[in-house]
Protein backbone atom coordinates (compact mmCIF):
# COMPACT_ATOMS: atom_id res chain seq x y z
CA UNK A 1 -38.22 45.35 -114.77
CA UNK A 2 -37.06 44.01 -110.89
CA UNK A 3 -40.71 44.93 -109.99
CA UNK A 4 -42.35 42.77 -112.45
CA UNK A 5 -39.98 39.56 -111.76
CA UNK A 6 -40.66 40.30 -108.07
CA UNK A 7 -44.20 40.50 -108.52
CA UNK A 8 -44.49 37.05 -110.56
CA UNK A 9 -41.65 35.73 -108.03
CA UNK A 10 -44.65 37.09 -105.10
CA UNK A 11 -47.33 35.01 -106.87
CA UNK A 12 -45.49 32.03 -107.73
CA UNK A 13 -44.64 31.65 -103.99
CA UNK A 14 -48.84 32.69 -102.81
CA UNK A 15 -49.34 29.99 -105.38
CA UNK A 16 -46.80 27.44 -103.69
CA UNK A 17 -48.77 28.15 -100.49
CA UNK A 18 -51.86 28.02 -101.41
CA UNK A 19 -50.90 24.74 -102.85
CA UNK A 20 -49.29 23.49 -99.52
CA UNK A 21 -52.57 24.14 -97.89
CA UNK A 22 -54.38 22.32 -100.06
CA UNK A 23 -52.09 19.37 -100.40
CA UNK A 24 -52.34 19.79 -96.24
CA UNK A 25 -56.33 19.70 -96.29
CA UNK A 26 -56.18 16.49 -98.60
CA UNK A 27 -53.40 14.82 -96.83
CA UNK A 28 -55.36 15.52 -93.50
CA UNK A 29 -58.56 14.09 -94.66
CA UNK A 30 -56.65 11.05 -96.14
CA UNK A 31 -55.20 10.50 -92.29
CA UNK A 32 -58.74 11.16 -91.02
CA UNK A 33 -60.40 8.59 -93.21
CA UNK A 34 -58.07 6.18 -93.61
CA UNK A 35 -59.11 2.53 -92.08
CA UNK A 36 -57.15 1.50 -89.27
CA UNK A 37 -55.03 -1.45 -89.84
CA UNK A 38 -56.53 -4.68 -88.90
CA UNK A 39 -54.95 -5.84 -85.80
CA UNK A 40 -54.22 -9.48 -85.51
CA UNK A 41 -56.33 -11.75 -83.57
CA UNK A 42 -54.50 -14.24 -81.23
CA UNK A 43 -55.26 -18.29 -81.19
CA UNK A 44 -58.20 -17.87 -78.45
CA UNK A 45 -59.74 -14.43 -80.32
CA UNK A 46 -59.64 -16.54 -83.43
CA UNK A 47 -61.64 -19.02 -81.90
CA UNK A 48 -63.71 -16.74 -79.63
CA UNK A 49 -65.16 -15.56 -83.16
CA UNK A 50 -65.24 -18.72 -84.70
CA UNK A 51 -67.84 -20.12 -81.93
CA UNK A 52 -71.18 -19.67 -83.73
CA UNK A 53 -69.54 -21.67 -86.39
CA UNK A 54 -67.94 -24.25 -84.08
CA UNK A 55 -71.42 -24.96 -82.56
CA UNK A 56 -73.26 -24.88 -85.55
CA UNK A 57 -70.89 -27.53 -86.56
CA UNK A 58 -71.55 -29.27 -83.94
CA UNK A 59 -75.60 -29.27 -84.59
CA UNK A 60 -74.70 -30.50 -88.15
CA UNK A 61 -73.13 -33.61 -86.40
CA UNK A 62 -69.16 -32.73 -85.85
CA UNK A 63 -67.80 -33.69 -82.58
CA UNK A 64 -65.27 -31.29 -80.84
CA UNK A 65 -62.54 -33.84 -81.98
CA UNK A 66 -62.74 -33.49 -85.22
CA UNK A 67 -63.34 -29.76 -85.18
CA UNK A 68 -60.31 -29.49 -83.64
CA UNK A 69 -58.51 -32.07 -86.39
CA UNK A 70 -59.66 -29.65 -88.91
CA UNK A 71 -58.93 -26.42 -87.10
CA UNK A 72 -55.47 -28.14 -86.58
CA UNK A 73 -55.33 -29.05 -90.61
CA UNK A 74 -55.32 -25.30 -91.06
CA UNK A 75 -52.66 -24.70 -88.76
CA UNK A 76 -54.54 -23.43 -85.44
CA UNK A 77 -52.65 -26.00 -82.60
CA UNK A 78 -55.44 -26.44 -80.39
CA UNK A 79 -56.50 -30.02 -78.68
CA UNK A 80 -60.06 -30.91 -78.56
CA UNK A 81 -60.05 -30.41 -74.73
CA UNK A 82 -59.37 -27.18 -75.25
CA UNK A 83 -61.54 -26.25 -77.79
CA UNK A 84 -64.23 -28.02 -75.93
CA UNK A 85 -63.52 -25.31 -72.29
CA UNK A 86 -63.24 -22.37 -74.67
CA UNK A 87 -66.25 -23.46 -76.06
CA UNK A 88 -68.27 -23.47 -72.69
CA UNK A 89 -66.66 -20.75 -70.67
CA UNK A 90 -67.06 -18.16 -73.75
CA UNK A 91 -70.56 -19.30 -74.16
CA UNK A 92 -71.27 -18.64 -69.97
CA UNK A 93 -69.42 -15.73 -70.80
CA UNK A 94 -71.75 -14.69 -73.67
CA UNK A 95 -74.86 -15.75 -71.54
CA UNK A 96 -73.71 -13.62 -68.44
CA UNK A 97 -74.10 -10.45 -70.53
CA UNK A 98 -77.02 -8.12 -69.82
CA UNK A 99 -79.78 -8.31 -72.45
CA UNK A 100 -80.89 -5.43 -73.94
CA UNK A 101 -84.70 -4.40 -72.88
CA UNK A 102 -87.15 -5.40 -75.36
């Protein structure tokens, strides 16, 4: 009778580990797949990104002032002078970059 409870004791623990490895395999894919978690941006990344926009604005009649009053509406504390050199040097910056060959 001890043989039989220590054989089904035996299997319930191979079970238990077999388990734990598979609960290991999902929990390591979950790590491996999981999305990173989005880093925050400072002010001048913020506005780095927000250039295409800022200039299209611009085309569409805006002046740097009052992109930065509404930029500053929303909370971003940047002054139009500002705005107006990140505006330039990030756009020398993006012009200084080797084009691809095409």
């Amino acid at each position: 009778m001890n043989d039989i409870k220590n054989d089904t004791s035996d299997d319930h623990k191979r079970a238990r580990a077999l388990l734990d490895e598979v609960r290991f395999g999902c929990l390591a894919n979950a790590l491996q797949s999981a999305p990173p978690p989005p880093r925050k941006l400072t002010q001048r990344e913020a506005l780095v990104q927000l250039i295409p926009e800022l200039k299209s604005s611009l085309k569409r009649g805006h002046t740097v002032d009052s992109l930065a009053a509404v930029l500053q509406a929303q909370g971003v504390e940047v002054s139009a002078r500002t705005l107006r050199q990140l505006m330039n040097t990030a756009g020398e910056a993006r012009s200084n970059r080797p084009r691809a060959a095409g």
